[in-house]
N, C-alpha and C. Protein backbone atom coordinates (compact mmCIF):
# COMPACT_ATOMS: atom_id res chain seq x y z
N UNK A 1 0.84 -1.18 0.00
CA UNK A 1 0.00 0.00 0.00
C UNK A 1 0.88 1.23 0.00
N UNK A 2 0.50 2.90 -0.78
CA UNK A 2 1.22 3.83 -0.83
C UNK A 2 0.83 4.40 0.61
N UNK A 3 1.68 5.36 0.95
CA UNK A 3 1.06 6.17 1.65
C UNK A 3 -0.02 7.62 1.15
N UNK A 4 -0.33 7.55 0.20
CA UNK A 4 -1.32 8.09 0.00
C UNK A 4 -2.77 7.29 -0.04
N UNK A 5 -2.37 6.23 -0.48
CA UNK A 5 -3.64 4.70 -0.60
C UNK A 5 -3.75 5.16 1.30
N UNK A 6 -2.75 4.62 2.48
CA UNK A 6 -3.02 4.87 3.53
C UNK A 6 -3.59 5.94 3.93
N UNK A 7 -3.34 7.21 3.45
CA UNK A 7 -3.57 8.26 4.09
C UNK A 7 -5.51 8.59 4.02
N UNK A 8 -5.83 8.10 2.73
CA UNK A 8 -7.30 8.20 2.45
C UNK A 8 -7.92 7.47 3.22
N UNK A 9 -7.52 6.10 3.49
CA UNK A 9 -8.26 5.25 4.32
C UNK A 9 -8.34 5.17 5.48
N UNK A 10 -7.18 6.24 6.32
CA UNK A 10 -7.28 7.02 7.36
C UNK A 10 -8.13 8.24 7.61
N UNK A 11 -8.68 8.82 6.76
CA UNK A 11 -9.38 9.77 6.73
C UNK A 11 -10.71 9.41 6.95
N UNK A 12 -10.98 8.57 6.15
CA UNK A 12 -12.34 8.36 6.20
C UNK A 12 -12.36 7.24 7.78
N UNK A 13 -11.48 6.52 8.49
CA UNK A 13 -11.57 6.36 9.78
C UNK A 13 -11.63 7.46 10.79
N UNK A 14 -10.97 8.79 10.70
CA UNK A 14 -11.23 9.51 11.50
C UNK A 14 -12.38 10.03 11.48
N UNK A 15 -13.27 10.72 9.63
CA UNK A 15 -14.33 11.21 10.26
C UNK A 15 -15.57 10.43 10.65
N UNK A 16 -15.42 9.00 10.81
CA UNK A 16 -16.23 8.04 11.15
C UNK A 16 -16.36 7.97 12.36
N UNK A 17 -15.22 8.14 13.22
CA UNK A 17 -14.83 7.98 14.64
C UNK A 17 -15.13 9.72 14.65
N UNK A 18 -14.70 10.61 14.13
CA UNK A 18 -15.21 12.30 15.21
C UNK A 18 -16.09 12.54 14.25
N UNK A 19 -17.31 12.46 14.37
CA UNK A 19 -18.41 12.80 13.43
C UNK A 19 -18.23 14.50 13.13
N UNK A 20 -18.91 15.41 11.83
CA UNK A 20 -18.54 16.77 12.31
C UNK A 20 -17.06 16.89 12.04
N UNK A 21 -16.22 15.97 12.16
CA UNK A 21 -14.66 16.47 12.13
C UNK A 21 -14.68 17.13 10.75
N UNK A 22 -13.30 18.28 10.96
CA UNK A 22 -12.85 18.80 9.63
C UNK A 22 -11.49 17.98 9.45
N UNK A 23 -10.84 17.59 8.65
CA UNK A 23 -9.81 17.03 8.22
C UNK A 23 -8.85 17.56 7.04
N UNK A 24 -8.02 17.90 7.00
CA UNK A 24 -7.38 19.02 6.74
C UNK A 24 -5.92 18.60 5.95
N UNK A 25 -5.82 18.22 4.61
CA UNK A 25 -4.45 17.47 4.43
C UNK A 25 -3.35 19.43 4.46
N UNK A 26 -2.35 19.45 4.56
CA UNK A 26 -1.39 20.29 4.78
C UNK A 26 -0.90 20.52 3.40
N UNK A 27 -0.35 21.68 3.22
CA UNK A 27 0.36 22.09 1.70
C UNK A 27 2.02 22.08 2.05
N UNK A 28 2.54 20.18 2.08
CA UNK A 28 4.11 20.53 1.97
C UNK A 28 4.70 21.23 1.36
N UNK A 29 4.46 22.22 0.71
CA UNK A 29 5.42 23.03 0.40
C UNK A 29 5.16 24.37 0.95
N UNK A 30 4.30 24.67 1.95
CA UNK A 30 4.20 25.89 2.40
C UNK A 30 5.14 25.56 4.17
N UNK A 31 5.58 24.75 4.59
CA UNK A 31 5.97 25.11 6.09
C UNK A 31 7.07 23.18 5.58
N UNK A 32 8.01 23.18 5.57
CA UNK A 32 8.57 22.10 5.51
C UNK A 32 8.66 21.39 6.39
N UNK A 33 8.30 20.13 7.13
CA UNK A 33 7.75 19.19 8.36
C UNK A 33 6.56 19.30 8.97
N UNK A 34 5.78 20.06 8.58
CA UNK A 34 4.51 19.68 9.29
C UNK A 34 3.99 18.89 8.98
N UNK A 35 2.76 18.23 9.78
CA UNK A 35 2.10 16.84 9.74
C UNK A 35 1.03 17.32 8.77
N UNK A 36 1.41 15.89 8.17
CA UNK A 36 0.28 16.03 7.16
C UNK A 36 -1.21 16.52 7.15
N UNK A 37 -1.63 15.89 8.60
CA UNK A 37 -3.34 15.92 8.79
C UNK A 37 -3.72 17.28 9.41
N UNK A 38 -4.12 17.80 9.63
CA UNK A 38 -5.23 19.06 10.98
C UNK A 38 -6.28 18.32 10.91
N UNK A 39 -6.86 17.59 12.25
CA UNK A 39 -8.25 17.57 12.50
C UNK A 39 -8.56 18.30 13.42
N UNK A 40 -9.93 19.22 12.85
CA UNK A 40 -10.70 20.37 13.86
C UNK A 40 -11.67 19.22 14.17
N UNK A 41 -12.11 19.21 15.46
CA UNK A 41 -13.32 18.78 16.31
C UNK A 41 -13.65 19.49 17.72
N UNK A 42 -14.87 19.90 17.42
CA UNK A 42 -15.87 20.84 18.57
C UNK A 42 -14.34 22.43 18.81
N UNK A 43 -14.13 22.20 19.78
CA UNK A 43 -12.89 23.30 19.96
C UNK A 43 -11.47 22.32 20.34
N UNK A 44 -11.31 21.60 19.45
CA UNK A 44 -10.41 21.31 19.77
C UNK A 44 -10.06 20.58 18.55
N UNK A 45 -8.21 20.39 18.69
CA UNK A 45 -7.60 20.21 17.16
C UNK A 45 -6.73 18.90 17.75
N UNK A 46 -5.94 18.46 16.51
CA UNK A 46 -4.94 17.52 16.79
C UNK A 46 -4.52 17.58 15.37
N UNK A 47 -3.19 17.03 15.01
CA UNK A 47 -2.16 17.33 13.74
C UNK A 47 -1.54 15.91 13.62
N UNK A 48 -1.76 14.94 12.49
CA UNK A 48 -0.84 13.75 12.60
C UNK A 48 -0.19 13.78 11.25
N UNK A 49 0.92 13.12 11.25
CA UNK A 49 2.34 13.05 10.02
C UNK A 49 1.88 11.32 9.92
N UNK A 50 1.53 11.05 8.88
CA UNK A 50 1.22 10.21 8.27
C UNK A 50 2.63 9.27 7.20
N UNK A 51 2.71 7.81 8.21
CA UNK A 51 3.88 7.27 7.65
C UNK A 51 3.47 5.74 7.13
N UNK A 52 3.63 5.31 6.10
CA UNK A 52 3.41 3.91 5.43
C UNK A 52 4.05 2.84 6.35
N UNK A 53 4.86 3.06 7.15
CA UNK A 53 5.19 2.04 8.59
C UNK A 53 6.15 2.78 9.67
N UNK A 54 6.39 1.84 10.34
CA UNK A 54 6.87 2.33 11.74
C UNK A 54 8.55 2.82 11.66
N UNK A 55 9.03 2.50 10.40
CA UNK A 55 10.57 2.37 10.01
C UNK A 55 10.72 3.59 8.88
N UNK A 56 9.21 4.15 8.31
CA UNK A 56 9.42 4.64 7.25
C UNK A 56 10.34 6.43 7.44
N UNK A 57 10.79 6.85 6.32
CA UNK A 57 12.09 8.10 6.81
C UNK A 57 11.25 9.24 7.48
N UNK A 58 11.89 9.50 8.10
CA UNK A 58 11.37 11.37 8.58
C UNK A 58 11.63 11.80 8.18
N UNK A 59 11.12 13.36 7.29
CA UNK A 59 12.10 14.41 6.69
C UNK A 59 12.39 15.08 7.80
N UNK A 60 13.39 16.01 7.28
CA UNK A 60 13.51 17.16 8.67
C UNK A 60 12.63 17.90 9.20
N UNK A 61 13.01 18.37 10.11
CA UNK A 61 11.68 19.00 10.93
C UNK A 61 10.63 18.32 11.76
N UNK A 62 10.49 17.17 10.63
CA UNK A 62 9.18 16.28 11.34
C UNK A 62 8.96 16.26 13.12
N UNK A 63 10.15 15.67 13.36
CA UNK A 63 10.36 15.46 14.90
C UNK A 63 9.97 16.56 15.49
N UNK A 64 10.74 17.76 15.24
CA UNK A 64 10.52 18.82 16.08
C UNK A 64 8.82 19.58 15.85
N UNK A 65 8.43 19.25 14.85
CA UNK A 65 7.43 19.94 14.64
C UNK A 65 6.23 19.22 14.87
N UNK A 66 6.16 17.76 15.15
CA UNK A 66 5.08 16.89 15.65
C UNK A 66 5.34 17.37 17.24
N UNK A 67 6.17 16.90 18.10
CA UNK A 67 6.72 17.28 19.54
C UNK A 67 6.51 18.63 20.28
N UNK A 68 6.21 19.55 18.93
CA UNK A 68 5.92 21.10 19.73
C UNK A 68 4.53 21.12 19.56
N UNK A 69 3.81 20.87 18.27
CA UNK A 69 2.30 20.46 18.32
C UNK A 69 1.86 19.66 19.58
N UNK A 70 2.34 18.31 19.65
CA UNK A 70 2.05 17.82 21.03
C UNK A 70 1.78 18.38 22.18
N UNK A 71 2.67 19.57 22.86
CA UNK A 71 2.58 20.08 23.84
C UNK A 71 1.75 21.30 23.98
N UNK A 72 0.70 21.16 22.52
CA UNK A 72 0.34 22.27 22.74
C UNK A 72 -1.69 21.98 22.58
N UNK A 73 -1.35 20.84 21.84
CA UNK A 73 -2.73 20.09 21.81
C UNK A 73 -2.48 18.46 21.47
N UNK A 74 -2.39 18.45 20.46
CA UNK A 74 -2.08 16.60 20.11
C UNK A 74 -1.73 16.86 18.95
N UNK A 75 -1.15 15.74 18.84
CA UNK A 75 0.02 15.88 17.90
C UNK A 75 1.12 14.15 17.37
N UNK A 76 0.57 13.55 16.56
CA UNK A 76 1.70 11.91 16.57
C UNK A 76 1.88 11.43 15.28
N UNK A 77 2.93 11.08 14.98
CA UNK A 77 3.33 10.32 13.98
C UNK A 77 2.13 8.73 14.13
N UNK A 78 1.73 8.85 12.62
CA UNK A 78 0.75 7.54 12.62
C UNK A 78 0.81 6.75 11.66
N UNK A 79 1.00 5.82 11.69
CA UNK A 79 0.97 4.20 10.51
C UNK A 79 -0.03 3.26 11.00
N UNK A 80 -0.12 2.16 10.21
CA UNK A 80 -0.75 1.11 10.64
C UNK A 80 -0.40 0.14 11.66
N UNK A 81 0.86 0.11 11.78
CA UNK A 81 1.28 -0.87 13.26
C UNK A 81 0.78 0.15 14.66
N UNK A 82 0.56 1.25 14.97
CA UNK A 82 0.06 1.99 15.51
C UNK A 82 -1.26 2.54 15.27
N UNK A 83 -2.34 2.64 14.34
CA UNK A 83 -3.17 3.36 14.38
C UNK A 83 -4.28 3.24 15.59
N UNK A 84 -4.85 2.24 15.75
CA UNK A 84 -5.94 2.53 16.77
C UNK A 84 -4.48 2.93 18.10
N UNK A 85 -3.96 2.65 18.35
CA UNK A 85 -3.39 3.26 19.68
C UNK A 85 -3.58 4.93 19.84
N UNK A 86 -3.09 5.37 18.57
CA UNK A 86 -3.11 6.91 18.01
C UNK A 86 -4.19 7.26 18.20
N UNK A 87 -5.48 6.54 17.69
CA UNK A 87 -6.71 6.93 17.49
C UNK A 87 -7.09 7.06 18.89
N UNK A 88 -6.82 6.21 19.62
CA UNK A 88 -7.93 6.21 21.34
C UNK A 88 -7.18 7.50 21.70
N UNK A 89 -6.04 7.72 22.02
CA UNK A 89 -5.04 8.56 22.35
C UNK A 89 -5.58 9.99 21.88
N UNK A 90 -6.26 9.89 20.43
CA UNK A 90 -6.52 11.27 19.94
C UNK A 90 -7.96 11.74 20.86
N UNK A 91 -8.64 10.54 20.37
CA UNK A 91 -9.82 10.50 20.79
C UNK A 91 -9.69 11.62 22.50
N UNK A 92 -9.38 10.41 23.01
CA UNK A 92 -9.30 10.94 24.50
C UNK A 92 -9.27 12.11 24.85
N UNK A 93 -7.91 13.02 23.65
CA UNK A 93 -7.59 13.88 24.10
C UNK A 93 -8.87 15.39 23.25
N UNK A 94 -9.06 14.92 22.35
CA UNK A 94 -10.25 15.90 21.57
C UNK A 94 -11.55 15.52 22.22
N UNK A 95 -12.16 14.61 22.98
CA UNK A 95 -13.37 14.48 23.70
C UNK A 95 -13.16 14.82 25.57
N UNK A 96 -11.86 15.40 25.74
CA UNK A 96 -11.75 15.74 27.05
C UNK A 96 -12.92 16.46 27.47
């Protein structure tokens, strides 16, 4: 599977799981490392970088720019060996 094949079939899991969600793919070429996704739900957001597996490369930035999102709402690198973990995790934190 590409990671774009992944990335769609992630989408349509999130707005299944946050009904109402906005989902938001990012314009890599406007801010270099940001995460691919923005999901808006009720008042509250979360940002995930979307990777075809758990090994796959980081560009630069990634790290630092998922890790400062984090601390500021939610924020995670996500694949399929991880997704529902990500998902409860998001969940949790956008239905606080």
């Amino acid at each position: 599977m590409k990671e774009r094949d992944y990335q769609a079939k992630l989408i349509k899991a999130i707005k299944q799981r946050f009904p109402g969600c906005y989902v938001m793919k990012e314009d890599a070429g406007y801010i270099q490392g940001l995460p691919d996704l923005i999901v808006l739900y009720n008042n509250r957001w979360a940002t995930l970088e979307v990777k075809i597996s758990a090994n796959a490369h980081h560009q630069p930035n990634q790290d630092t720019h998922v890790k400062r999102m984090n601390e500021m709402s939610f924020s995670s690198f996500i694949y399929p060996e991880n997704e529902k973990e990500v998902l409860d995790e998001m969940e949790r934190s956008l239905k606080a």
